[in-house]
C-alpha atoms as a PDB file:
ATOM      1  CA  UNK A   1      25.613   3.853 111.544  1.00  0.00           C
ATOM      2  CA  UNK A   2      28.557   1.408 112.783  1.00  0.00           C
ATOM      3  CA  UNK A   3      28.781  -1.339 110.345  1.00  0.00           C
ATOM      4  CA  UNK A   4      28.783  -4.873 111.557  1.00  0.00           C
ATOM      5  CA  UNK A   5      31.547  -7.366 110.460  1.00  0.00           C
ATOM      6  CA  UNK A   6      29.255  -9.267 108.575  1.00  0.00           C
ATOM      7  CA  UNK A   7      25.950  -8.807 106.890  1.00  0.00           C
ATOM      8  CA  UNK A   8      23.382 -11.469 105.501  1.00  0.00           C
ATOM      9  CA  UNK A   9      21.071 -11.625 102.400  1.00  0.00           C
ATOM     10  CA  UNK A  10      18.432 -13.635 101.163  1.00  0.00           C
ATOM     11  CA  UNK A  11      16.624 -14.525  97.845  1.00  0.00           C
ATOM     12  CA  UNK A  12      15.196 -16.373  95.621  1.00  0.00           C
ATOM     13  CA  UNK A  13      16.959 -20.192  95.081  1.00  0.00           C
ATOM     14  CA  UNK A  14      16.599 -18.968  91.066  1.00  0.00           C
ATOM     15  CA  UNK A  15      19.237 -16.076  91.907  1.00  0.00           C
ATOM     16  CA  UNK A  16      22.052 -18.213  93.211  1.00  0.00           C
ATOM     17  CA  UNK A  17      24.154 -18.892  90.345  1.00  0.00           C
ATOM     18  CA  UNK A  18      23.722 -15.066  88.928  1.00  0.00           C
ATOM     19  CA  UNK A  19      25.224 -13.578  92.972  1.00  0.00           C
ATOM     20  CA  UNK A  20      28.010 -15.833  92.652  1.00  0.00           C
ATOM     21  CA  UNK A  21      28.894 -14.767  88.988  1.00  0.00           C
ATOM     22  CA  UNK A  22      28.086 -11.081  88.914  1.00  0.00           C
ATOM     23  CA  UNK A  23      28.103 -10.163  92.688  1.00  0.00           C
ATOM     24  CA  UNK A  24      25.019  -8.540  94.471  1.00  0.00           C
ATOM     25  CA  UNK A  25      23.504  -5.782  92.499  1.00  0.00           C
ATOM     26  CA  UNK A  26      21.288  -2.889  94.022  1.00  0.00           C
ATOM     27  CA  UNK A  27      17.459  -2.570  93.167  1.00  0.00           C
ATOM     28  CA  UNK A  28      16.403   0.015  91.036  1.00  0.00           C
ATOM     29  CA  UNK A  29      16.488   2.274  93.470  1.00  0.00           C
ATOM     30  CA  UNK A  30      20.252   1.680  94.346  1.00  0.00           C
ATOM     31  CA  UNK A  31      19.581  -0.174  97.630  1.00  0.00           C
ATOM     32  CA  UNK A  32      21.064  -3.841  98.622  1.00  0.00           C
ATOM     33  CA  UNK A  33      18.474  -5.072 101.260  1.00  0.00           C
ATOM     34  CA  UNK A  34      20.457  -6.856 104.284  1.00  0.00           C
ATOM     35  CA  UNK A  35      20.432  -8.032 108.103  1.00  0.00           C
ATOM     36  CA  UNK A  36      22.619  -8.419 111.057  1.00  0.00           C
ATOM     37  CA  UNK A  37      21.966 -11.480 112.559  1.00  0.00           C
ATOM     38  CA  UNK A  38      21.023 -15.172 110.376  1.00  0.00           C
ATOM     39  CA  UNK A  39      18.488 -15.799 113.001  1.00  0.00           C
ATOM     40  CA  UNK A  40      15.566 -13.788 111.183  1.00  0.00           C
ATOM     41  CA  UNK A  41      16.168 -15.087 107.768  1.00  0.00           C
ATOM     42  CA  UNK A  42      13.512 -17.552 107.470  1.00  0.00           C
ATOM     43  CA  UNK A  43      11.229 -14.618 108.200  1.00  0.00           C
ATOM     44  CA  UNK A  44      12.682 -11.828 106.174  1.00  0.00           C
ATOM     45  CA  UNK A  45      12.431 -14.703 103.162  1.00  0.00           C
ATOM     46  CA  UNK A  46       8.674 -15.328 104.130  1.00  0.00           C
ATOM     47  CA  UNK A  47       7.187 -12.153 104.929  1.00  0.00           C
ATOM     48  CA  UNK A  48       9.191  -9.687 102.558  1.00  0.00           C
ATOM     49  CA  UNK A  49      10.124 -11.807  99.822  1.00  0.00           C
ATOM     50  CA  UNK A  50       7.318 -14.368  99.997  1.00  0.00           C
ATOM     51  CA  UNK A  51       9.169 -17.648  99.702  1.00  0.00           C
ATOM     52  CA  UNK A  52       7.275 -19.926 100.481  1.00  0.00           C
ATOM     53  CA  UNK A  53       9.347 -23.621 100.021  1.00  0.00           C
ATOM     54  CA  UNK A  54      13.493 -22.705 100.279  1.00  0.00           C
ATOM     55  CA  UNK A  55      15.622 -20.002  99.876  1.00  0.00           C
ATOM     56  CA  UNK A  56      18.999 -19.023  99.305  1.00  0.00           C
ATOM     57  CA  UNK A  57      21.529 -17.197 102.037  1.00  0.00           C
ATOM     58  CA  UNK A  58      24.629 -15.376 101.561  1.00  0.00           C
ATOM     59  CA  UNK A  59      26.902 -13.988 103.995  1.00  0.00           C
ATOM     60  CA  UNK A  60      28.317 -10.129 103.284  1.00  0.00           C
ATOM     61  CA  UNK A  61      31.960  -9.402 104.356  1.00  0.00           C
ATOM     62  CA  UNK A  62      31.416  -5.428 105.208  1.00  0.00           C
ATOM     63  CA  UNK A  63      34.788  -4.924 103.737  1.00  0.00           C
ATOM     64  CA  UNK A  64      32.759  -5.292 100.172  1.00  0.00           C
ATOM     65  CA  UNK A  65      30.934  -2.439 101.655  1.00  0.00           C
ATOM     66  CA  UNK A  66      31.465   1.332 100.529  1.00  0.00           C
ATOM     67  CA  UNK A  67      28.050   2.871 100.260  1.00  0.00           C
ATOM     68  CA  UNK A  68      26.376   4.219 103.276  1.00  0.00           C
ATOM     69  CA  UNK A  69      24.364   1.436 105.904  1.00  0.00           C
ATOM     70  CA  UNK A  70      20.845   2.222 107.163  1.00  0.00           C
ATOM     71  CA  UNK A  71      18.480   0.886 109.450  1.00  0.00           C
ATOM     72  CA  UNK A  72      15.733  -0.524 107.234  1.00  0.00           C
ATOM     73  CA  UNK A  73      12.072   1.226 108.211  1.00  0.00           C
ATOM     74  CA  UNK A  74      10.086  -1.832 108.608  1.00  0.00           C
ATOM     75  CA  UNK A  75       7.215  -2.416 110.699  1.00  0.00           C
ATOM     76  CA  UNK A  76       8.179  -6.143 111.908  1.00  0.00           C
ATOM     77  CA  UNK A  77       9.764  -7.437 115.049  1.00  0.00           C
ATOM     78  CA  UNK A  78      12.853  -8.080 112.714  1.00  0.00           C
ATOM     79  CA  UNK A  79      13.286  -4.820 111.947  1.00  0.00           C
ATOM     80  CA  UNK A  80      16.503  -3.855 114.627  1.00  0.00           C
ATOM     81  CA  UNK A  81      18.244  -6.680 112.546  1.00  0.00           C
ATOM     82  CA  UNK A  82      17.182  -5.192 109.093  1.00  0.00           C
ATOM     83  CA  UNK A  83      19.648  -2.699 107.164  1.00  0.00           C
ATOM     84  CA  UNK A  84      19.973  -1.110 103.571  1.00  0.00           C
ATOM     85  CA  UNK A  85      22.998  -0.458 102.116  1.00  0.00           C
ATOM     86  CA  UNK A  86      23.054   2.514  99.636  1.00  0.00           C
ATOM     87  CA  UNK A  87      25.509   1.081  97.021  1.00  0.00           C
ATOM     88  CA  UNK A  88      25.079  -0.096  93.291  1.00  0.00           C
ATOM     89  CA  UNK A  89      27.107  -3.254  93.527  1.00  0.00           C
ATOM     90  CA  UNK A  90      29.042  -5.519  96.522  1.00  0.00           C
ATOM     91  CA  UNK A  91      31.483  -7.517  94.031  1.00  0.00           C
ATOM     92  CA  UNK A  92      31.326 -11.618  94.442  1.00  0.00           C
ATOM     93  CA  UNK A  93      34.398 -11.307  96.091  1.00  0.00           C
ATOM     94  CA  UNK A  94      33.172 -10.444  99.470  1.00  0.00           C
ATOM     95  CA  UNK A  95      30.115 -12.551  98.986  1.00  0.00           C
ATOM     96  CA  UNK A  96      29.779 -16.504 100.463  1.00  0.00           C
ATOM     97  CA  UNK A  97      26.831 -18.496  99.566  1.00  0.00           C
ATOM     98  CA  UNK A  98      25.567 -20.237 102.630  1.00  0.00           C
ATOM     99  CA  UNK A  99      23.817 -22.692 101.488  1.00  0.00           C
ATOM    100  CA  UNK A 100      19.339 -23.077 100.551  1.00  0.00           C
ATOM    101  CA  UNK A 101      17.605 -23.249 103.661  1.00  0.00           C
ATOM    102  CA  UNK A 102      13.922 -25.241 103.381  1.00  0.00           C
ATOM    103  CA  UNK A 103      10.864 -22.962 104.680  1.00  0.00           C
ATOM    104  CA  UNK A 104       8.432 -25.373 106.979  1.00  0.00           C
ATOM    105  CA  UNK A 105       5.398 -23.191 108.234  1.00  0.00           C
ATOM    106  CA  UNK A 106       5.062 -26.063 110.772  1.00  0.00           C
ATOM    107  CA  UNK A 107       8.763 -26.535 112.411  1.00  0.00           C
ATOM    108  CA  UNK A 108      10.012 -23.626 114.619  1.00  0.00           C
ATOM    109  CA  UNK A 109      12.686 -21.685 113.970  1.00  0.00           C
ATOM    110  CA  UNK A 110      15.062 -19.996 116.346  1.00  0.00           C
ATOM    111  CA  UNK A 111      13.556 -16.536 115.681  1.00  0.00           C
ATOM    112  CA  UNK A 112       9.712 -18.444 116.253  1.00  0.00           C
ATOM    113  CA  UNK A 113      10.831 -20.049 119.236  1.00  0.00           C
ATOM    114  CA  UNK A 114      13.087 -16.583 120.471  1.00  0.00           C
ATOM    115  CA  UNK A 115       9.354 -14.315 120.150  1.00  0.00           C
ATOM    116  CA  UNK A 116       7.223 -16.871 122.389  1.00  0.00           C
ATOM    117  CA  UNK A 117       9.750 -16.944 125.000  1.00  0.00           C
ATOM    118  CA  UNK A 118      10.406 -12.936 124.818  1.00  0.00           C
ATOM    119  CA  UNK A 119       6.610 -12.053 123.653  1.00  0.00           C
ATOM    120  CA  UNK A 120       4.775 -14.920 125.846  1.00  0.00           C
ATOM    121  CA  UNK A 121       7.218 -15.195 128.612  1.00  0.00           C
ATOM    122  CA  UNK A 122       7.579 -18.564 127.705  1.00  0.00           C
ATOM    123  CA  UNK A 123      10.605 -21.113 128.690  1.00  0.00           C
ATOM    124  CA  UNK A 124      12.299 -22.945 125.489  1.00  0.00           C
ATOM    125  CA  UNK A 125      10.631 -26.504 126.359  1.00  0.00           C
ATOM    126  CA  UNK A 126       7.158 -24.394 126.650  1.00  0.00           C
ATOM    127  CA  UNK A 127       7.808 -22.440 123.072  1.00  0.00           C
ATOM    128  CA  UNK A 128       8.602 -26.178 121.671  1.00  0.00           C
ATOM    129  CA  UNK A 129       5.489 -27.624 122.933  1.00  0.00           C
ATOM    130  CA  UNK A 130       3.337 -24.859 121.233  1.00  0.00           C
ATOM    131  CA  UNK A 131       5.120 -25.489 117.653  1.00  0.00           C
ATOM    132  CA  UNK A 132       4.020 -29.300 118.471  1.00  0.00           C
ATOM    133  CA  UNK A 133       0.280 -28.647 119.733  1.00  0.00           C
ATOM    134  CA  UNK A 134       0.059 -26.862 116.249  1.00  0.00           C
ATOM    135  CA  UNK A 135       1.345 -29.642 114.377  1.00  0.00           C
ATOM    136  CA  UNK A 136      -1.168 -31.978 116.094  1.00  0.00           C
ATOM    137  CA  UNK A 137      -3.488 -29.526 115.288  1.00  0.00           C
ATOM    138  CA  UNK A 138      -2.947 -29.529 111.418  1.00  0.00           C
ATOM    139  CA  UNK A 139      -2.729 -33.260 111.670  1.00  0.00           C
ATOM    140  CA  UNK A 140      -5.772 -33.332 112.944  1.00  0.00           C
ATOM    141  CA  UNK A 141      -7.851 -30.730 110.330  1.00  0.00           C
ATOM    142  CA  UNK A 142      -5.910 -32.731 107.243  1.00  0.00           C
ATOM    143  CA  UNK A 143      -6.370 -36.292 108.519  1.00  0.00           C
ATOM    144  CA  UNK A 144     -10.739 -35.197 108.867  1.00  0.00           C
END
């Protein structure tokens, strides 16, 4: 599989400090799970590592990278951005931490506002006003 330049992973806030020390250490399994493109990783942290509040993001240099890349089987509309890398360890020095990144179930990302305009057809004022109806919405069900 071609390798991108970069790749992007994301965990748990508790794991920062340990990735910058020690590098980013395979599963037990011997797989480092990764994605192409920063735009899903809001999801990926919700739905496979459910993270509910923040999360941490680091960016991959694929130079770090010497084990073999594979799409990742998923069954999610992420999943051509999803890819495992076969490889026990990608040392710290190819590794930047981007930053924590705060998960709000009720403020659209670009990957929720990219799905209603490709899976509704929707234009990206249109996609906005949904995120705000549901807002409204919630306001209205808490404030009862």
């Amino acid at each position: 599989m071609r390798k991108h330049r970069f790749y992007y992973h994301v965990t748990d806030v508790k794991n920062i400090d340990l990735i910058k020390r020690d590098g980013l250490k395979a599963n037990e399994e011997g797989l480092i799970f990764v994605f192409t493109d920063m735009i899903v990783s809001s999801v990926i942290a919700k739905d496979q590592y459910r993270l509910v509040d923040r999360y941490a993001a680091f960016k991959i240099n694929s130079k770090g990278i010497t084990g073999r890349v594979i799409k990742d089987r998923v069954a999610q509309f992420s999943a051509p951005y999803q890819r495992v890398i076969i490889q026990e360890k990608i040392s710290k020095r190819y590794i930047d931490f981007l930053g924590t990144f705060k998960i709000d179930p009720y403020e659209p990302t670009e990957w929720d506002l990219l799905l209603l305009k490709r899976l509704k057809g929707l234009a990206s004022k249109d996609a906005g006003k949904v995120f705000e109806e549901r807002r409204q919405f919630i306001k209205k069900i808490i404030g009862s």
